[in-house]
C-alpha atoms as a PDB file:
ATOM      1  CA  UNK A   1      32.481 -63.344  52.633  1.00  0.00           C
ATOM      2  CA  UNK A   2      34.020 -66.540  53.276  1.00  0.00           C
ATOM      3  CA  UNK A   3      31.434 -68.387  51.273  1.00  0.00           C
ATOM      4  CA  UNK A   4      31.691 -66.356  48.108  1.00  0.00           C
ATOM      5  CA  UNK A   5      35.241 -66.679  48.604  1.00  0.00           C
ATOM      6  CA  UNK A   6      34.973 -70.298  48.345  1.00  0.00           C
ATOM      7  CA  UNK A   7      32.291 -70.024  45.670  1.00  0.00           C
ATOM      8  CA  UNK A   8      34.826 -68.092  43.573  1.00  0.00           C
ATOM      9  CA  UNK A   9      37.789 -70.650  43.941  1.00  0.00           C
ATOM     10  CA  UNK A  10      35.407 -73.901  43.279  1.00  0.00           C
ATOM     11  CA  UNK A  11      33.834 -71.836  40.107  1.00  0.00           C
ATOM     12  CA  UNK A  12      37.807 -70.964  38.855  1.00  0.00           C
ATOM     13  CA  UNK A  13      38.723 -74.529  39.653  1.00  0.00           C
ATOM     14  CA  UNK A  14      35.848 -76.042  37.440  1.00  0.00           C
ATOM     15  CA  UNK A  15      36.465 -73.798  34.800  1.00  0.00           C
ATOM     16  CA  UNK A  16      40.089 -75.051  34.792  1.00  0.00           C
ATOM     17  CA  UNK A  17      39.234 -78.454  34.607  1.00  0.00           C
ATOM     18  CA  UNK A  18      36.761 -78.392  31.800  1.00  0.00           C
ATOM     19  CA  UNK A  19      39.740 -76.114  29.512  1.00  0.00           C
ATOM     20  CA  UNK A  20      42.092 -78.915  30.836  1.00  0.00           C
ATOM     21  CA  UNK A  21      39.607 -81.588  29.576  1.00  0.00           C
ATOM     22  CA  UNK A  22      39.091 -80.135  26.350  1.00  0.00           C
ATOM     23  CA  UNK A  23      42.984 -79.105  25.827  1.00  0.00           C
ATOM     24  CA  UNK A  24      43.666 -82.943  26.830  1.00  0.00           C
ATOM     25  CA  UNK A  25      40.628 -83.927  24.530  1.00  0.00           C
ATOM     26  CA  UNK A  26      41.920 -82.331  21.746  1.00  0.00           C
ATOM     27  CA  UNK A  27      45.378 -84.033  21.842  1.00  0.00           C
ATOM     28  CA  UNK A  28      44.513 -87.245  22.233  1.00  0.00           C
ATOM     29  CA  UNK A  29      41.794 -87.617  19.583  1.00  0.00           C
ATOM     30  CA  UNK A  30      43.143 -87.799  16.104  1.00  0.00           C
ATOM     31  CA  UNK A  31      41.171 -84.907  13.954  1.00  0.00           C
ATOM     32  CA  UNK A  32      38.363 -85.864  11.756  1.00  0.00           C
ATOM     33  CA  UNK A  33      39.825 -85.662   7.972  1.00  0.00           C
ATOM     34  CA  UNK A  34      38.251 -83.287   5.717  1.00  0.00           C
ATOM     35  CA  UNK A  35      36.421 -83.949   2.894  1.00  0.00           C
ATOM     36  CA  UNK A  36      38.271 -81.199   0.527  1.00  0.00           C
ATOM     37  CA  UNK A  37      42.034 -81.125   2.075  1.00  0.00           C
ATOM     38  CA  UNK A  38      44.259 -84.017   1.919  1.00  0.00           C
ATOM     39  CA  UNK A  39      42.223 -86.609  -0.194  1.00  0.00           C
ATOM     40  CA  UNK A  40      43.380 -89.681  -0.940  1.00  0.00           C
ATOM     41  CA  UNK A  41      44.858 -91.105  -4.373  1.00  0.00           C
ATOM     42  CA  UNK A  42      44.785 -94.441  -3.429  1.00  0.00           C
ATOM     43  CA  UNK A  43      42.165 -97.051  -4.625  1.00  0.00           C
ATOM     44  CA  UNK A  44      39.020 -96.741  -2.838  1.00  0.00           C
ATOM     45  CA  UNK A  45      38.810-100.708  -3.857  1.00  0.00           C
ATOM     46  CA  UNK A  46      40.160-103.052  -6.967  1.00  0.00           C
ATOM     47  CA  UNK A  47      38.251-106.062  -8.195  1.00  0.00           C
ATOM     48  CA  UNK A  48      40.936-108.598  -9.929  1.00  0.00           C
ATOM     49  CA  UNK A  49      39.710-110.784 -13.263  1.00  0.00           C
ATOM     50  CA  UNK A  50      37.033-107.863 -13.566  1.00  0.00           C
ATOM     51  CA  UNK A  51      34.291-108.302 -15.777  1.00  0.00           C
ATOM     52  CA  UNK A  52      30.686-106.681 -16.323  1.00  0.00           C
ATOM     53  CA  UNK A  53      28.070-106.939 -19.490  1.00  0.00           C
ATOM     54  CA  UNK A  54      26.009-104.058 -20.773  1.00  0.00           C
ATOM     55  CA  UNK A  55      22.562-105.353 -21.956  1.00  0.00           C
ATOM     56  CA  UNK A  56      20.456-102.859 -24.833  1.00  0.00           C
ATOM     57  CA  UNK A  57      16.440-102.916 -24.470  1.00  0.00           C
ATOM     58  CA  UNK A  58      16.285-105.970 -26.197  1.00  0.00           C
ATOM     59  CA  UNK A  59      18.131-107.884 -23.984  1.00  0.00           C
ATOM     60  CA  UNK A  60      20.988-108.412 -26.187  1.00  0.00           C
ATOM     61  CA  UNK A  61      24.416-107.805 -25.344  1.00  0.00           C
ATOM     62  CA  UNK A  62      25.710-103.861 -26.217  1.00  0.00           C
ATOM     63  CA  UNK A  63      29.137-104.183 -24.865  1.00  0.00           C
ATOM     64  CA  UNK A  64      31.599-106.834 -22.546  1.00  0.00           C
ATOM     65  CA  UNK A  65      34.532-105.105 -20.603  1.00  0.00           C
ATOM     66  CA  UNK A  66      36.869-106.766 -18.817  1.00  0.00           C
ATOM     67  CA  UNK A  67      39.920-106.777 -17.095  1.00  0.00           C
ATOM     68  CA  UNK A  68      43.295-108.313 -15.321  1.00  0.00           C
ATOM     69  CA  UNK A  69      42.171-105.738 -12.742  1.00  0.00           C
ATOM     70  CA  UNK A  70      39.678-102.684 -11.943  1.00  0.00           C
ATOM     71  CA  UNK A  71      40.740-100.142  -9.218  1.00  0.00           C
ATOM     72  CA  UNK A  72      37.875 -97.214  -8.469  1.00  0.00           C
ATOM     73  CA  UNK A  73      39.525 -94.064  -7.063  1.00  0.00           C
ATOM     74  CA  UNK A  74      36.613 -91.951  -5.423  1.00  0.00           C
ATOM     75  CA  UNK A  75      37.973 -88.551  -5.590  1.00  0.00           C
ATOM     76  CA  UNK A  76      37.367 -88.111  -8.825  1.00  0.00           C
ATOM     77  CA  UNK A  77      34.903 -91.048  -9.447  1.00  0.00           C
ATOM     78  CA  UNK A  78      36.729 -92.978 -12.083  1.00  0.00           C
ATOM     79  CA  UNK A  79      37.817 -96.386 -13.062  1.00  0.00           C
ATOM     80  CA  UNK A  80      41.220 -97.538 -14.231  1.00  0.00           C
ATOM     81  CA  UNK A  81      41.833-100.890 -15.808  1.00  0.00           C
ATOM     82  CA  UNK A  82      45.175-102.891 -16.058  1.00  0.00           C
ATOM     83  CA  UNK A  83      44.947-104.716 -19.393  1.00  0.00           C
ATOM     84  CA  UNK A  84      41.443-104.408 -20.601  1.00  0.00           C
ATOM     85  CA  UNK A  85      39.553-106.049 -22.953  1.00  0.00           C
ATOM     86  CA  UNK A  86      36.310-104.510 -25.031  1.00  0.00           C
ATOM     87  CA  UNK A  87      33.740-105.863 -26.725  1.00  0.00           C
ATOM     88  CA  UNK A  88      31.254-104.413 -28.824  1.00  0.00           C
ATOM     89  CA  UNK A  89      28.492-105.818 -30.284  1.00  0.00           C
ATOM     90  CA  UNK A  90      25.939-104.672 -33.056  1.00  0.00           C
ATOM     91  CA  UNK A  91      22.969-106.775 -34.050  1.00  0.00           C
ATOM     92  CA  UNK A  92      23.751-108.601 -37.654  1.00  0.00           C
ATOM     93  CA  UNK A  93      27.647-107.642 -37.437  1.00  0.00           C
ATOM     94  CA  UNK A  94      30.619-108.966 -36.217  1.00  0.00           C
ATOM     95  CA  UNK A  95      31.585-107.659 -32.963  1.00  0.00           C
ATOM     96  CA  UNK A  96      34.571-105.507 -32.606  1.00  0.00           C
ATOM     97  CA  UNK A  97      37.632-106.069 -30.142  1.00  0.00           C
ATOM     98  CA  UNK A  98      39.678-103.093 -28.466  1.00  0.00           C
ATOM     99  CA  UNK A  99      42.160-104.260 -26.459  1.00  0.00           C
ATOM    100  CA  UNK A 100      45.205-102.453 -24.644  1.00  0.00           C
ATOM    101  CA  UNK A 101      47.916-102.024 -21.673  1.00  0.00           C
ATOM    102  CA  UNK A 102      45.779 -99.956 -19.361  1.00  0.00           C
ATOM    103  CA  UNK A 103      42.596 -98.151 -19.560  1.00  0.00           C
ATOM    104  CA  UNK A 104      40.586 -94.891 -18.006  1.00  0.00           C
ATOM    105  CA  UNK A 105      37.079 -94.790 -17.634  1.00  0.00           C
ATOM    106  CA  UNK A 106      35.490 -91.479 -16.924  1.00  0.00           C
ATOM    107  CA  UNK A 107      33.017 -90.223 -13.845  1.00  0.00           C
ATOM    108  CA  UNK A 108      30.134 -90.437 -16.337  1.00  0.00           C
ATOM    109  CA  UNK A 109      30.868 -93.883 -17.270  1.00  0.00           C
ATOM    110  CA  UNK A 110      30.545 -92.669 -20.965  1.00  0.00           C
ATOM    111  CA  UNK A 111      34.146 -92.817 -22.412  1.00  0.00           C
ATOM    112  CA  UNK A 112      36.888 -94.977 -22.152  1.00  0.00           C
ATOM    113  CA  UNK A 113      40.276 -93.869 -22.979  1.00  0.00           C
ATOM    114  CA  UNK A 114      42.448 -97.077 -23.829  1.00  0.00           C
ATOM    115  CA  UNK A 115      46.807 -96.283 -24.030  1.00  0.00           C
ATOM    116  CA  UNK A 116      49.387 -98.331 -24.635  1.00  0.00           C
ATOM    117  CA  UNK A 117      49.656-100.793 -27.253  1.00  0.00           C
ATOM    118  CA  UNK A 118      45.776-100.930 -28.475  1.00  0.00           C
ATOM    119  CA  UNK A 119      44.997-103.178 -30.906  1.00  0.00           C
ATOM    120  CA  UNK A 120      41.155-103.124 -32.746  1.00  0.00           C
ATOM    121  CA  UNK A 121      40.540-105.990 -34.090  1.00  0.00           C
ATOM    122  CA  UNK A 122      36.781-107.472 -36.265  1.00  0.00           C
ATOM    123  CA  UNK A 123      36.688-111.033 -37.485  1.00  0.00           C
ATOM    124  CA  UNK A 124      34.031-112.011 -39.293  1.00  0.00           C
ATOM    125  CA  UNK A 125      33.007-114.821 -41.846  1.00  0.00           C
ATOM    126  CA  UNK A 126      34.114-113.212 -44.961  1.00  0.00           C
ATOM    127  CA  UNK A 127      36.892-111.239 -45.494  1.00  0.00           C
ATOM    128  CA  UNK A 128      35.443-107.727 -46.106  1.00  0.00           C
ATOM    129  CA  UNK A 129      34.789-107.810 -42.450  1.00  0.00           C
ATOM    130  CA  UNK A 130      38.647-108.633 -41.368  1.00  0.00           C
ATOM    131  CA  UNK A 131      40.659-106.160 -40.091  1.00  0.00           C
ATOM    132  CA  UNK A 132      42.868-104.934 -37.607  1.00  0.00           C
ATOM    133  CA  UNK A 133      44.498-101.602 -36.619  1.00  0.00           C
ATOM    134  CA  UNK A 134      46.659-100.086 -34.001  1.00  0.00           C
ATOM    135  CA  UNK A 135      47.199 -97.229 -32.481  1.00  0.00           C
ATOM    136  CA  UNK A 136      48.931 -95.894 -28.912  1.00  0.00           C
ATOM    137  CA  UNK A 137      46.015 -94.163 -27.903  1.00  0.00           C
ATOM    138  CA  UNK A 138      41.538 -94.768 -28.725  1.00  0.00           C
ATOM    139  CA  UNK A 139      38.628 -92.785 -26.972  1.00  0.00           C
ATOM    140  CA  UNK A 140      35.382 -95.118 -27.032  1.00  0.00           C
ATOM    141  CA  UNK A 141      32.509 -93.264 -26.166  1.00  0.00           C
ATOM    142  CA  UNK A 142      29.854 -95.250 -24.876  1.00  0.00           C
ATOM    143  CA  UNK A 143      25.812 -94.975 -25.951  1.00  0.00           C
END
């Protein structure tokens, strides 16, 4: 009787530890952050003096973006751009400029919304193919 007595106490103290441990465990770790509560708004990373080239199948430039700086925010998988600067190029025309104060560019990298201040601008050779145009808000969409 004596031994299951003992047997009793050892299996109640070892069950008191291992709560203890976990309880103690639990506190002391920080908890692992869900993927659906509490994301973050803040840049997942920024490039400064940003700039990237689209190429068609011909190898010719389609379109030039850049920027005074990129930030990528991953919870909803865009891009926004401080001051950015658009290029678009057509074989046999002029290109056309869109620039503006800040920029979005959506999860599908297939539209750019440009806001404050844009200016669209196509130089060309002759004059027929000058102009100019603002506006406080353009939607590119990209092909």
């Amino acid at each position: 009787m004596a031994l299951d007595l003992r047997r009793g106490l050892l299996a109640v103290l070892l069950l008191m530890a291992a709560i203890a441990s976990w309880w103690l465990l639990q506190r002391v770790t920080e908890p692992t952050p869900s993927l659906t509560a509490g994301e973050s708004r803040e840049p997942s990373y920024y490039i400064g003096n940003f700039e990237a080239t689209v190429m068609n199948e011909g190898g010719q430039r389609k379109y030039t973006l850049a920027a005074d700086t990129m930030q990528h925010f991953e919870y909803n998988d865009t891009l926004r751009l401080d001051k950015p600067h658009l290029i678009r190029y057509k074989v046999g025309r002029v290109p056309i400029h869109a620039r503006a104060d800040l920029a979005w560019f959506d999860d599908n990298k297939k539209e750019i919304i440009m806001t404050g201040n844009v200016k669209i601008t196509r130089t060309g050779s002759s004059s027929d193919q000058n102009s100019e145009m603002s506006t406080p808000k353009l939607r590119i969409l990209l092909d």
